[in-house]
N, C-alpha and C. Protein backbone atom coordinates (compact mmCIF):
# COMPACT_ATOMS: atom_id res chain seq x y z
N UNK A 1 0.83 -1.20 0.00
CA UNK A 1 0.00 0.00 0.00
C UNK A 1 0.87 1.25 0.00
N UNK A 2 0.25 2.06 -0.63
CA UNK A 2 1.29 3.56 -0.68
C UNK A 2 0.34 4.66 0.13
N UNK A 3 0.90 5.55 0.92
CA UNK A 3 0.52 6.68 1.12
C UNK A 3 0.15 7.64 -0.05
N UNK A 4 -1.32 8.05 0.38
CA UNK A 4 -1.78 8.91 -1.12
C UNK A 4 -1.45 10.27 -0.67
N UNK A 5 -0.70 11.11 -1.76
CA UNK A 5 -0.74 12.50 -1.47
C UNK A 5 -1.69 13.33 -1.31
N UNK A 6 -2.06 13.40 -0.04
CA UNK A 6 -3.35 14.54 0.58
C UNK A 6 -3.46 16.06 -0.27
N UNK A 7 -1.94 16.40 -0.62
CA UNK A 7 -1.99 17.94 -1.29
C UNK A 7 -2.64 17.67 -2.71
N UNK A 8 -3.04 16.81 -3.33
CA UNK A 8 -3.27 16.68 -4.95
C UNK A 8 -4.85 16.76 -4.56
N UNK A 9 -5.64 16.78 -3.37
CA UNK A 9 -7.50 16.50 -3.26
C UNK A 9 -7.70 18.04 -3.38
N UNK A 10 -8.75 18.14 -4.44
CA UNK A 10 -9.39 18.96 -4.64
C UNK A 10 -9.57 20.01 -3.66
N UNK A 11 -9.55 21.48 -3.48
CA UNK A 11 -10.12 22.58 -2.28
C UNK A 11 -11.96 22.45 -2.88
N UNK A 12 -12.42 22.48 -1.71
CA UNK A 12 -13.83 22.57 -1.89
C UNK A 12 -14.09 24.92 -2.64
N UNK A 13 -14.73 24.96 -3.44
CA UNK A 13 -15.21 25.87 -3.84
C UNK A 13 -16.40 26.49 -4.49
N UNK A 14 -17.13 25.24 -4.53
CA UNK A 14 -18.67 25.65 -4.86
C UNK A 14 -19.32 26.31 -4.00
N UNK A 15 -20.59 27.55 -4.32
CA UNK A 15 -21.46 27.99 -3.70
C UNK A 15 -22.34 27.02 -3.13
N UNK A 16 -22.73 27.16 -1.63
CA UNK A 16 -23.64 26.26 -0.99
C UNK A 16 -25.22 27.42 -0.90
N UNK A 17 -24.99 29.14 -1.25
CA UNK A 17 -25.74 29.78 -1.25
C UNK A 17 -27.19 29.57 -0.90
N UNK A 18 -27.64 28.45 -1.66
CA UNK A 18 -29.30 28.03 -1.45
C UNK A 18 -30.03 26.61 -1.00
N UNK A 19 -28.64 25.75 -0.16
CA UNK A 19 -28.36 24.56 0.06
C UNK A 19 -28.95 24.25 1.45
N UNK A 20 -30.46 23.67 1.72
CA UNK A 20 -29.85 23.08 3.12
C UNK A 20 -29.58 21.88 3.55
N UNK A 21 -28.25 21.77 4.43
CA UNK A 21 -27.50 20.43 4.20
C UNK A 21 -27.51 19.88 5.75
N UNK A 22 -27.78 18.61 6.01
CA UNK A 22 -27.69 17.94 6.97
C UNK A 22 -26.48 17.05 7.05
N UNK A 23 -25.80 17.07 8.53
CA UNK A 23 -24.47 16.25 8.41
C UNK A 23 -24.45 15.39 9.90
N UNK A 24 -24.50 14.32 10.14
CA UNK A 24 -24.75 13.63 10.54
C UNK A 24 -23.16 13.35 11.47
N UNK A 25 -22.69 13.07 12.64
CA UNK A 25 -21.42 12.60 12.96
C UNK A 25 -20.59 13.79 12.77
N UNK A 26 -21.45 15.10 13.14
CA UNK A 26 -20.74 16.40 12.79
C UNK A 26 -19.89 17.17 14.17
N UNK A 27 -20.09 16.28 14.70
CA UNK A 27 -19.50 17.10 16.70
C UNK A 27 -17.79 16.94 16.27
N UNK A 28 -17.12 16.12 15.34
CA UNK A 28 -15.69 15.63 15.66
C UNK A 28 -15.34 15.00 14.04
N UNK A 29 -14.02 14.60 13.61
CA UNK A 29 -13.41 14.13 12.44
C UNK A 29 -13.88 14.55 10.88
N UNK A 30 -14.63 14.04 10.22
CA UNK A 30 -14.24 14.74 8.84
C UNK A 30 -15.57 15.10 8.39
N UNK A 31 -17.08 15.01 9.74
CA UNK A 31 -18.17 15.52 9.78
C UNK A 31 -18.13 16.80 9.91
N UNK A 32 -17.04 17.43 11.45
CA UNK A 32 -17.15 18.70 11.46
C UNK A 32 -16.58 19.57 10.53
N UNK A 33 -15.36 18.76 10.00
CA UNK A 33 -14.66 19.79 8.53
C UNK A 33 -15.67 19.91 7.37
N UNK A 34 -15.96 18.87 6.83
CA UNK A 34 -17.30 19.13 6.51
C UNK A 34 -18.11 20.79 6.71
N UNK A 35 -18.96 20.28 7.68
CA UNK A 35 -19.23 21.22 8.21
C UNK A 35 -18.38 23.13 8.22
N UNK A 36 -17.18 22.71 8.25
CA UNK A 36 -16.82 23.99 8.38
C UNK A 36 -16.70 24.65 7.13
N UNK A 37 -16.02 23.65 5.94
CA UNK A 37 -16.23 24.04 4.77
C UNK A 37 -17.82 24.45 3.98
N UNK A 38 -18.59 24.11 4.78
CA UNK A 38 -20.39 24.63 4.32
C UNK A 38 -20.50 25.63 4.82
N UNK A 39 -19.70 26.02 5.95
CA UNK A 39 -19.88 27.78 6.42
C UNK A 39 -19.08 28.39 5.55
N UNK A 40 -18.11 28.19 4.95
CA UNK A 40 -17.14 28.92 4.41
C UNK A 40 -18.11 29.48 3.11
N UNK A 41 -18.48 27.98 2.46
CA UNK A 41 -18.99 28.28 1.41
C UNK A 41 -20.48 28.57 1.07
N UNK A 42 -21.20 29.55 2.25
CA UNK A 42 -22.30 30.24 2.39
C UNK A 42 -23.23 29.11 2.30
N UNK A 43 -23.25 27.71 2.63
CA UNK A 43 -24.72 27.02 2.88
C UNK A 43 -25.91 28.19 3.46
N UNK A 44 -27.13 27.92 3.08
CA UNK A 44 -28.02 28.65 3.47
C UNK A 44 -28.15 28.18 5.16
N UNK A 45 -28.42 26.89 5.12
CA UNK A 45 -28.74 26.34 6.89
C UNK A 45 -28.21 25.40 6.76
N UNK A 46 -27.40 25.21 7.84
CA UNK A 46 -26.49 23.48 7.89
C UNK A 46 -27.30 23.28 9.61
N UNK A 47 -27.92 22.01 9.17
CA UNK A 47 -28.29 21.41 10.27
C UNK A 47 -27.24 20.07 10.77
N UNK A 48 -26.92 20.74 11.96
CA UNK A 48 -25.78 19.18 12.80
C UNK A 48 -26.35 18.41 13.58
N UNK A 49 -27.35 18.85 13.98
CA UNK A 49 -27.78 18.00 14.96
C UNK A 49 -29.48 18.18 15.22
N UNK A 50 -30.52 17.73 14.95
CA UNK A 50 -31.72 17.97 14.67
C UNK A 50 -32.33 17.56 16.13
N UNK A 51 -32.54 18.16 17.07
CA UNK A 51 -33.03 17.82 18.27
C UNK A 51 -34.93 17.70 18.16
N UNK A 52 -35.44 18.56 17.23
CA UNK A 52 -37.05 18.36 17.24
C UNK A 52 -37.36 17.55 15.85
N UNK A 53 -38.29 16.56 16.43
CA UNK A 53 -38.74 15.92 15.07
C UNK A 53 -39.34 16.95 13.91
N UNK A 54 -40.54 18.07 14.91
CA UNK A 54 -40.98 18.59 14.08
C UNK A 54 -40.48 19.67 13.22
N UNK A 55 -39.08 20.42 13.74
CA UNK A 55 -38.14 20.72 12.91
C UNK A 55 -37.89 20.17 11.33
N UNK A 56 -37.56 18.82 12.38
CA UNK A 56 -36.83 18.34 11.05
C UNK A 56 -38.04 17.58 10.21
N UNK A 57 -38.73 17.45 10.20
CA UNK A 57 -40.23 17.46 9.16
C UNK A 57 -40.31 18.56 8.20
N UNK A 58 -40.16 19.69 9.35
CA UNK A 58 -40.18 21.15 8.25
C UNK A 58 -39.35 21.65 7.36
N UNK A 59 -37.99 20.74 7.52
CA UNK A 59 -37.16 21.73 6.59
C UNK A 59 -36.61 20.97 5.22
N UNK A 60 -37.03 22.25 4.48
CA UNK A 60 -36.22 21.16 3.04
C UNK A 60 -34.64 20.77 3.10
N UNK A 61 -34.68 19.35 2.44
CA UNK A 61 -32.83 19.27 3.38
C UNK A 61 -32.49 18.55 1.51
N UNK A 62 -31.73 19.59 1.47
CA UNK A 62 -30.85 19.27 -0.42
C UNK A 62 -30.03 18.44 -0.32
N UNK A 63 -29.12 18.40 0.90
CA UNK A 63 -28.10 17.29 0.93
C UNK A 63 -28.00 17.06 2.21
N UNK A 64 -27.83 15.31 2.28
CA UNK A 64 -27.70 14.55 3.64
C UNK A 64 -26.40 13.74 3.70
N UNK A 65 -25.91 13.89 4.97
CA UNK A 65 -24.83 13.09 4.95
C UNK A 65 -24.64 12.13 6.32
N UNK A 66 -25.20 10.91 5.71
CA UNK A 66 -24.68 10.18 7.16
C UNK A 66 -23.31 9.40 7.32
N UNK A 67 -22.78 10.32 8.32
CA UNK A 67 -20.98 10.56 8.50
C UNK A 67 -21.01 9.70 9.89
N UNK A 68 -21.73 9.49 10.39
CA UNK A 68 -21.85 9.26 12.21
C UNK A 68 -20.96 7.75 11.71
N UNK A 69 -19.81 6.67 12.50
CA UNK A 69 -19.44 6.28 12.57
C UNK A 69 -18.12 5.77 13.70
N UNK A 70 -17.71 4.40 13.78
CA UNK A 70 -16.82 4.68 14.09
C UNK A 70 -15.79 3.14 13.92
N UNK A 71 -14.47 3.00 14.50
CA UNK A 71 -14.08 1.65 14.00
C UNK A 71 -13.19 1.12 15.60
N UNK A 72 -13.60 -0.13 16.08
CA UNK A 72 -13.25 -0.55 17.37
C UNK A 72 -12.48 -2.06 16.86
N UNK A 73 -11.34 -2.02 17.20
CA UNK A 73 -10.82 -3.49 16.93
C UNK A 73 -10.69 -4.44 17.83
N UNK A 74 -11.80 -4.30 19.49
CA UNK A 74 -11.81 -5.06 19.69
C UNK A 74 -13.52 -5.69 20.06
N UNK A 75 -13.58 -6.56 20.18
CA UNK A 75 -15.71 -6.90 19.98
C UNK A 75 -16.08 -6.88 20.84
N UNK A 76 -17.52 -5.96 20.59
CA UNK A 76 -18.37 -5.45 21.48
C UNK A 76 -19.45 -5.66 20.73
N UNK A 77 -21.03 -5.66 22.15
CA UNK A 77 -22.01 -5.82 21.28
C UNK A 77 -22.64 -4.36 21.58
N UNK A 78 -23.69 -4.25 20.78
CA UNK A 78 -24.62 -3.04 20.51
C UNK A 78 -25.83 -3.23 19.85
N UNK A 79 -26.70 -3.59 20.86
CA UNK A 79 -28.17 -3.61 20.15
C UNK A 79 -28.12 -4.75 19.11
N UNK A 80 -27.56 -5.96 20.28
CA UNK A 80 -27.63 -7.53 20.07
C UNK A 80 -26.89 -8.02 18.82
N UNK A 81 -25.61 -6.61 18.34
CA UNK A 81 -25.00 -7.30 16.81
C UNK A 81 -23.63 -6.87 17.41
N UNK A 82 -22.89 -6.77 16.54
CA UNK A 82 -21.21 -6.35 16.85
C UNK A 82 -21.26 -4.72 16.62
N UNK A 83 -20.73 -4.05 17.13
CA UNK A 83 -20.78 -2.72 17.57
C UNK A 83 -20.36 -2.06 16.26
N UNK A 84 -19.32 -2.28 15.37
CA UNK A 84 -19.42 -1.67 14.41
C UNK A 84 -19.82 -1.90 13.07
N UNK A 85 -20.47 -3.25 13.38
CA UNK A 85 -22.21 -3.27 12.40
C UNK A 85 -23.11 -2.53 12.80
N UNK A 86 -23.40 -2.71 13.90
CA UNK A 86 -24.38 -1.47 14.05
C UNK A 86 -24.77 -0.36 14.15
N UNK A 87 -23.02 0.18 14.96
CA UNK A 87 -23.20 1.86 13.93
C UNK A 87 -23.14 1.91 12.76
N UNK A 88 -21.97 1.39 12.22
CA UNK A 88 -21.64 1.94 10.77
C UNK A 88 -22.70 1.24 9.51
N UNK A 89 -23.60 0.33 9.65
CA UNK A 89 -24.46 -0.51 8.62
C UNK A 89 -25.64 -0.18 9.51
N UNK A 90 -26.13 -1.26 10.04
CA UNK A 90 -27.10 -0.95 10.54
C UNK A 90 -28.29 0.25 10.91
N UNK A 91 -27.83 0.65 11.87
CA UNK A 91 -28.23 2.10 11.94
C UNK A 91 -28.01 3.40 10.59
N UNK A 92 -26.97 3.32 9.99
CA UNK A 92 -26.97 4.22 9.19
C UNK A 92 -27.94 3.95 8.31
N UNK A 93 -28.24 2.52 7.27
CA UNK A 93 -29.27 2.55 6.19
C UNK A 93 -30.77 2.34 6.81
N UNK A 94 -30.97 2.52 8.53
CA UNK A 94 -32.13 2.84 8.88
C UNK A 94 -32.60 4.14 8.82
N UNK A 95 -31.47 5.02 9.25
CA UNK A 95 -31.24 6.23 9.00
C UNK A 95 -31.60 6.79 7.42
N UNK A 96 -31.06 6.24 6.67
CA UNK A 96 -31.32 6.53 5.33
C UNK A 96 -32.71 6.41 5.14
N UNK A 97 -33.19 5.29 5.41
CA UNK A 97 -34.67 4.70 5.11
C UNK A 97 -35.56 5.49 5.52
N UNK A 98 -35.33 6.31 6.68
CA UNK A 98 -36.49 7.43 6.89
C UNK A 98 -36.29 8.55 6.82
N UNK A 99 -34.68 9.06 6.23
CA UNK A 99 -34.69 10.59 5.55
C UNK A 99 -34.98 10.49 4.28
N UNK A 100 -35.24 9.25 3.20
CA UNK A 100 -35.20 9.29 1.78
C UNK A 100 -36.29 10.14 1.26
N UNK A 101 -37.74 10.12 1.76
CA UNK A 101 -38.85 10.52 1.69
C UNK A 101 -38.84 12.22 1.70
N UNK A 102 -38.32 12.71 2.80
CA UNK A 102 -37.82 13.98 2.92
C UNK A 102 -37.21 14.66 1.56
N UNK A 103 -35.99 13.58 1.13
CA UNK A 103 -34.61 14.16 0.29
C UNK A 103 -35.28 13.99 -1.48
N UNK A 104 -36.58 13.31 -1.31
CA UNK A 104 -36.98 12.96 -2.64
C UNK A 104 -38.10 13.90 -2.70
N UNK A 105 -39.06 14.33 -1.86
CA UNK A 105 -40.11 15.68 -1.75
C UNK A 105 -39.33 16.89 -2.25
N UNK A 106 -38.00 17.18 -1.07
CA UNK A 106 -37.10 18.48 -1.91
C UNK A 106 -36.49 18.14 -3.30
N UNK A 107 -36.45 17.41 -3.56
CA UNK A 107 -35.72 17.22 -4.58
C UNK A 107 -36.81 17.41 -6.00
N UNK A 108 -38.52 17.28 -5.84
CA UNK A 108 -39.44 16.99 -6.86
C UNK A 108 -40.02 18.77 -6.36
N UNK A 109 -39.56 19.35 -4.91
CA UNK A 109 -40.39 20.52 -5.18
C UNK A 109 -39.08 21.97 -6.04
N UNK A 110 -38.50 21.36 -5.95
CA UNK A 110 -37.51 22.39 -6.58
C UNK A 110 -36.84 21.87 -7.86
N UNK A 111 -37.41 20.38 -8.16
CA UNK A 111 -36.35 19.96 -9.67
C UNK A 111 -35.21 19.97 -9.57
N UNK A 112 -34.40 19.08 -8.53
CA UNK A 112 -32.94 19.29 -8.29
C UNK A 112 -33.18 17.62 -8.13
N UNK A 113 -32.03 17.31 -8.19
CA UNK A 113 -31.21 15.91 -7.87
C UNK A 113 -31.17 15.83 -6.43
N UNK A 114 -31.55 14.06 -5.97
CA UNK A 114 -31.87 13.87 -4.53
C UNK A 114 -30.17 13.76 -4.41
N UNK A 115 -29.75 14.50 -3.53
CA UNK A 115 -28.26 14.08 -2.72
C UNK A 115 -28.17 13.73 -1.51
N UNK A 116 -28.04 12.33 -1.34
CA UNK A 116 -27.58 11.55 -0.28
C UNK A 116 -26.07 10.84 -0.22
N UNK A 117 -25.04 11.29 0.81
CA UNK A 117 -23.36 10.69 0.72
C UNK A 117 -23.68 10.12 2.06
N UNK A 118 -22.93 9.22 2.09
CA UNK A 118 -22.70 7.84 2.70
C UNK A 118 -21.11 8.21 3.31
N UNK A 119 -20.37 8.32 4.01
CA UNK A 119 -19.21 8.01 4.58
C UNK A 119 -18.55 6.70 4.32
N UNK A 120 -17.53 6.28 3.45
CA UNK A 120 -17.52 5.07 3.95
C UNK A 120 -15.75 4.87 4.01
N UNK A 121 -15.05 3.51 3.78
CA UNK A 121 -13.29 3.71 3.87
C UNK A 121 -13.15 2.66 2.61
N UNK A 122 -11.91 3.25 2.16
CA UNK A 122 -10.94 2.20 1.34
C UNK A 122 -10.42 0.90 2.21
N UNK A 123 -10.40 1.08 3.45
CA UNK A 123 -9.95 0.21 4.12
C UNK A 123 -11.03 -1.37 3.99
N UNK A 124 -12.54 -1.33 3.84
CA UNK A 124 -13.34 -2.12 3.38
C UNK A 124 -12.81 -3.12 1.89
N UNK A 125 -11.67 -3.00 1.53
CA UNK A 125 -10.89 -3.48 0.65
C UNK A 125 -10.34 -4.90 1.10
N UNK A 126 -9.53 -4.27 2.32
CA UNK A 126 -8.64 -5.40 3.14
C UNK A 126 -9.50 -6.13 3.99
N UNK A 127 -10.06 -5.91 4.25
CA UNK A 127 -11.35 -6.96 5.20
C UNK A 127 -11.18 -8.54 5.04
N UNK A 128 -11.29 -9.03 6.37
CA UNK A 128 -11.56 -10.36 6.56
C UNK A 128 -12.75 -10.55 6.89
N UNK A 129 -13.35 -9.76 7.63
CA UNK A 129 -14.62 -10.10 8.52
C UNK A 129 -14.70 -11.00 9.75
N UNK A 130 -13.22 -10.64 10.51
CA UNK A 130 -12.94 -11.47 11.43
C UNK A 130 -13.97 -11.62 12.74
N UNK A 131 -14.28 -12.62 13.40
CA UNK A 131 -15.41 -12.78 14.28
C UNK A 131 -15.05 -13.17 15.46
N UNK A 132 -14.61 -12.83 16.31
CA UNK A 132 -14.06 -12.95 17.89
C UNK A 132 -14.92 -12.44 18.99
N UNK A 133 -14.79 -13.02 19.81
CA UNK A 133 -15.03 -12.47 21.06
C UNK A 133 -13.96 -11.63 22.29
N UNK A 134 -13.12 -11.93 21.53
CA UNK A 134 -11.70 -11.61 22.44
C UNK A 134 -10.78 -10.90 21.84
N UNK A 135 -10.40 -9.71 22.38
CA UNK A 135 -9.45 -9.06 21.79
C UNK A 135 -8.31 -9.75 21.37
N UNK A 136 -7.78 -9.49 19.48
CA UNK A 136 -6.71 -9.67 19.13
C UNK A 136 -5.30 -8.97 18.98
N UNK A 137 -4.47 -9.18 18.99
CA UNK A 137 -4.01 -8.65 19.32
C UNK A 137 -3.19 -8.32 18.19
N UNK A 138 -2.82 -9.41 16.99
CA UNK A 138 -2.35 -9.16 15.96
C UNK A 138 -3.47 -8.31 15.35
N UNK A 139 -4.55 -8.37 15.50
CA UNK A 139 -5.49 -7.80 14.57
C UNK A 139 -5.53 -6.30 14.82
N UNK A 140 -5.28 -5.56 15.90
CA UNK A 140 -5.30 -4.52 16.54
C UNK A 140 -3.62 -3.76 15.75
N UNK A 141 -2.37 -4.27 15.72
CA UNK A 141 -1.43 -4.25 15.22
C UNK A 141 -1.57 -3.70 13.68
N UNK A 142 -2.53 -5.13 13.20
CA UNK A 142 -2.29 -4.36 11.38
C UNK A 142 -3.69 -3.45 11.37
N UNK A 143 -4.72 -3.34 12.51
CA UNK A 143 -5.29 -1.94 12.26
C UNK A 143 -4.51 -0.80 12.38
N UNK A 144 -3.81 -0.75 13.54
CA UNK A 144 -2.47 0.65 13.72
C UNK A 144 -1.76 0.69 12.18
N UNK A 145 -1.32 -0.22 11.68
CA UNK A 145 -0.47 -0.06 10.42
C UNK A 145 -1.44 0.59 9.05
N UNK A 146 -2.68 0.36 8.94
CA UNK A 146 -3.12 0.55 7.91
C UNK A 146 -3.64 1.89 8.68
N UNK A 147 -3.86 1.66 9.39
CA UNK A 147 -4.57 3.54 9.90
C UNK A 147 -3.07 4.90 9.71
N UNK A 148 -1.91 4.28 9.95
CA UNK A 148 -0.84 4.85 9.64
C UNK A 148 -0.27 4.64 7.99
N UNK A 149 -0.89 4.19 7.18
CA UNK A 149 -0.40 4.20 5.79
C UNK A 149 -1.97 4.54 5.09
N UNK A 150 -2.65 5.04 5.70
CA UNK A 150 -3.97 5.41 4.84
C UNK A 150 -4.64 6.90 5.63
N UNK A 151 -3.99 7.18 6.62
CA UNK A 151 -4.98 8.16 7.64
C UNK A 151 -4.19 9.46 6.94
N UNK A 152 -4.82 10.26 6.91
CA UNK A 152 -4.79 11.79 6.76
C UNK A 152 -5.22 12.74 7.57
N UNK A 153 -5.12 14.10 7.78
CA UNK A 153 -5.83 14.85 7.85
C UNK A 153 -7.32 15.32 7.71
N UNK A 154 -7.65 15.25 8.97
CA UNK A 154 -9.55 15.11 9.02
C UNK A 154 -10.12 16.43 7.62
N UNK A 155 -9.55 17.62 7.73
CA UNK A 155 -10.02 18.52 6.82
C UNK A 155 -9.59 17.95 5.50
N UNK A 156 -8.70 17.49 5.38
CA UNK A 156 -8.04 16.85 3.96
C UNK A 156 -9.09 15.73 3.14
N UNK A 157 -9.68 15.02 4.50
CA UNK A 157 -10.48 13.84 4.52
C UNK A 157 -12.26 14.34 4.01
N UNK A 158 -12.25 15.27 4.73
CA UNK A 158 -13.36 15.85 4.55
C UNK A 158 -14.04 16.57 3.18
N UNK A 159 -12.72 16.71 2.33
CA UNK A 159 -13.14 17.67 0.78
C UNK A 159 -13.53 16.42 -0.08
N UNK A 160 -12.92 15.50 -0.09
CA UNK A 160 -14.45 14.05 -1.07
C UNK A 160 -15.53 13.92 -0.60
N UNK A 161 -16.24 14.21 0.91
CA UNK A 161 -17.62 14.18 1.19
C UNK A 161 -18.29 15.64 0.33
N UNK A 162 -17.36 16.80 0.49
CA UNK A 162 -17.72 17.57 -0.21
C UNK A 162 -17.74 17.84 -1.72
N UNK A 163 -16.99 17.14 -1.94
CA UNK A 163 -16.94 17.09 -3.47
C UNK A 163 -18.14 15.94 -3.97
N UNK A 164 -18.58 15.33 -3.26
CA UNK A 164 -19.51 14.32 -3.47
C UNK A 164 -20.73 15.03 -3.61
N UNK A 165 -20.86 16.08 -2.64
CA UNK A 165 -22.48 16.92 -2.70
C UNK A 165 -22.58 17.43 -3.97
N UNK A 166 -21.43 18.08 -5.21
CA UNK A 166 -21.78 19.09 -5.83
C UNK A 166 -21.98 18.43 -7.44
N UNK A 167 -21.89 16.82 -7.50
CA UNK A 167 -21.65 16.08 -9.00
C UNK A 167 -22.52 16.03 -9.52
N UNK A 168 -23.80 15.90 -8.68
CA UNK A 168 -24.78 15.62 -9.32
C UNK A 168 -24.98 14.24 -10.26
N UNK A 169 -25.67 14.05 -11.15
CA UNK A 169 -25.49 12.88 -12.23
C UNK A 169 -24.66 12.49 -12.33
N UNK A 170 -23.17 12.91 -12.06
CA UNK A 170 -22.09 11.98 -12.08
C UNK A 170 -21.51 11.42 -11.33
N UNK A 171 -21.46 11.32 -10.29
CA UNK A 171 -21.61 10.77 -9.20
C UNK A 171 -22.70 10.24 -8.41
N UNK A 172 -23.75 9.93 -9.39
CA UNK A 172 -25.13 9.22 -8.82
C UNK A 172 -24.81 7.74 -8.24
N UNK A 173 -24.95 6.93 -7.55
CA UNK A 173 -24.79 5.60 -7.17
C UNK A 173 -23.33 4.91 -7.27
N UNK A 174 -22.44 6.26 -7.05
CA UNK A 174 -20.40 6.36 -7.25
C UNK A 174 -20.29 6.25 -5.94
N UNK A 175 -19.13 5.06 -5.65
CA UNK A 175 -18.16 5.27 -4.76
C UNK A 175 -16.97 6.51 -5.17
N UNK A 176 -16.95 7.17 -4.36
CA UNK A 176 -15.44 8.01 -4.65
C UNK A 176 -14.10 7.52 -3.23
N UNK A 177 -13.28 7.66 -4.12
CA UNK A 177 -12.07 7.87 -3.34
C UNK A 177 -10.95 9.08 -3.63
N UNK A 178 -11.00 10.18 -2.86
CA UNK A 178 -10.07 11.38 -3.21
C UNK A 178 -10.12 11.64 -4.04
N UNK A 179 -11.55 12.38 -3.88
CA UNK A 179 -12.18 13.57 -4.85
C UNK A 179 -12.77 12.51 -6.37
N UNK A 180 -12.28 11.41 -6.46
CA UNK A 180 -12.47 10.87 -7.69
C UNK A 180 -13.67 9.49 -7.77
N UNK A 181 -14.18 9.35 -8.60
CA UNK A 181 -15.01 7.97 -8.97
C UNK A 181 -14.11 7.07 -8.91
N UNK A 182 -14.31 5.70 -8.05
CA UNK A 182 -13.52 4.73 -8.33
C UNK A 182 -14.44 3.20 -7.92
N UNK A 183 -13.99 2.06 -8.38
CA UNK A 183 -14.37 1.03 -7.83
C UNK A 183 -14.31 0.38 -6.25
N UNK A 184 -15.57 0.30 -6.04
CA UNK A 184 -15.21 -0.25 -4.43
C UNK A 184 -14.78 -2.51 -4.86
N UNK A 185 -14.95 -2.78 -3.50
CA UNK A 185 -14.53 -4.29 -3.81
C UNK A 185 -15.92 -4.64 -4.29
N UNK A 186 -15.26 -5.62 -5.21
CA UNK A 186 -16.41 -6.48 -6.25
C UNK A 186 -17.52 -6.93 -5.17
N UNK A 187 -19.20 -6.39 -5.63
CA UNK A 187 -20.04 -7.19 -4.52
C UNK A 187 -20.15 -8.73 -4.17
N UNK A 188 -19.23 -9.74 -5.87
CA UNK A 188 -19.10 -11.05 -5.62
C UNK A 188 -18.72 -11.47 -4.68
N UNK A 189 -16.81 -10.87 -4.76
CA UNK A 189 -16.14 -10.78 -3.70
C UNK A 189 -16.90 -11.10 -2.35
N UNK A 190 -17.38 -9.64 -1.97
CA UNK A 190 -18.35 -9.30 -0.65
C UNK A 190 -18.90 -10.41 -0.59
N UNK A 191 -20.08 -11.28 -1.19
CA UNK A 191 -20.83 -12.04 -0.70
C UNK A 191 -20.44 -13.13 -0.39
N UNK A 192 -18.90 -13.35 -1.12
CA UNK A 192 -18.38 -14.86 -1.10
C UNK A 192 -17.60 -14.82 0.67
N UNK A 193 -17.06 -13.58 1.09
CA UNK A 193 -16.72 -13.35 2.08
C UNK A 193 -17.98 -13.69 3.58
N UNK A 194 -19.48 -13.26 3.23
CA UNK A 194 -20.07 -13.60 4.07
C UNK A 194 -20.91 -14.97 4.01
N UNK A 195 -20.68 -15.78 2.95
CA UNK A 195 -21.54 -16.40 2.53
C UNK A 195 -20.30 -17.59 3.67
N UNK A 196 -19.02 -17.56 3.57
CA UNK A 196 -17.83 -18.36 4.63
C UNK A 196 -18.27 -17.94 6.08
N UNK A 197 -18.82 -17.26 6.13
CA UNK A 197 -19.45 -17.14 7.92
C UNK A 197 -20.41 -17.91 7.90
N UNK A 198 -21.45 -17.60 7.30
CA UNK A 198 -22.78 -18.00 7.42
C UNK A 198 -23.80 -17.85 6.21
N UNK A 199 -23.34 -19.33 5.66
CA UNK A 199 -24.10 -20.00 4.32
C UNK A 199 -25.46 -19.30 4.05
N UNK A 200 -25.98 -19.00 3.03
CA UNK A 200 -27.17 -18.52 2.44
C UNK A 200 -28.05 -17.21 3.01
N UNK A 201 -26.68 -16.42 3.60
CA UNK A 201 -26.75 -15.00 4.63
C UNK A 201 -27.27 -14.05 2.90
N UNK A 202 -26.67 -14.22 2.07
CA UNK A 202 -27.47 -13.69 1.01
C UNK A 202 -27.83 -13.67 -0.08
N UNK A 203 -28.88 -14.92 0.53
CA UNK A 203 -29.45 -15.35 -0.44
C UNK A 203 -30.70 -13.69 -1.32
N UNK A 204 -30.91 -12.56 -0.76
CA UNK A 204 -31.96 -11.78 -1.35
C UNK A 204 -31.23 -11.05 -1.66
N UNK A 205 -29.68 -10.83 -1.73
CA UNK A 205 -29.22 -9.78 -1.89
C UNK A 205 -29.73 -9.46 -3.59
């Protein structure tokens, strides 16, 4: 693996002028840069944190970003699954499932493109899908190594979520990696990986 040069990612510079954008996992890492780059670049209302339902019923939201995440290498449970299934999968495409309705109303009352970005890592590449109950210890090791040959700068990190809001059609149903369209791992791949845990896990996929 090579260290990617952080100075070659795009500076965010589009007008956010008439944008209102929701960011999800915005208190800390490459939610709040995010975030800071939508003040820079005049968002109309950036919502971080939506405390009233009926708020957030009311407001047209142009772009959503569920950023909330996090990565633990050693196993824990959370709402009866492994802790970072259930933040990072789980909960997030529940999350999705009941802002879509919202992001597809603004999107048909103004004739704009629904924008929804997803957070996700290159690191989903190297995956085993290892299943323990007990902290490893080698496994903890080559997480430190790949977090040190892939980690950047949270603001650095943060200009492909932003560059993701402004593509529109070209970036419709795109993985990006640094600033660019790229291939994530083959979904074959993926399934052949869970299908070795637990036979006919997807079968509806």
């Amino acid at each position: 693996m090579m260290r990617i040069d952080a100075n070659k990612l795009l500076y965010p510079s589009t007008n956010y002028a008439r944008k209102t954008i929701v960011i999800t996992g915005s208190n800390t890492g490459l939610g709040k840069e995010a975030a800071r780059h939508y003040i820079r670049l005049g968002a109309k209302k950036l919502i971080l944190v939506v405390y009233s339902v009926e708020k957030g019923e009311a407001a047209n939201v142009d772009i959503f970003y569920t950023n909330a995440g996090l990565v633990r290498p050693e196993f824990a449970l959370a709402k009866d699954n492994e802790t970072n299934i259930t933040v990072n999968y789980v909960s997030t495409f529940l999350l999705v499932a009941l802002v879509l309705p919202k992001l597809k109303a603004t999107a048909k009352q103004f004739n704009t493109c629904l924008n929804l970005v997803i957070t996700s890592s290159r690191v989903h590449r190297y995956t085993t899908f290892p299943y323990q109950k007990e902290a490893n210890i080698l496994a903890k090791v080559v997480f430190a190594i790949i977090k040190t040959l892939l980690a950047r700068s949270t603001e650095k990190g943060s200009r492909t979520l932003v560059y993701a809001s402004k593509q529109g059609l070209e970036t419709y149903r795109q993985y990006l990696e640094d600033c660019k369209i790229a291939k994530p791992s083959p979904v074959a791949k993926l399934k052949a990986k869970l299908e070795a845990i637990q036979p006919r896990v997807t079968v509806n996929f």
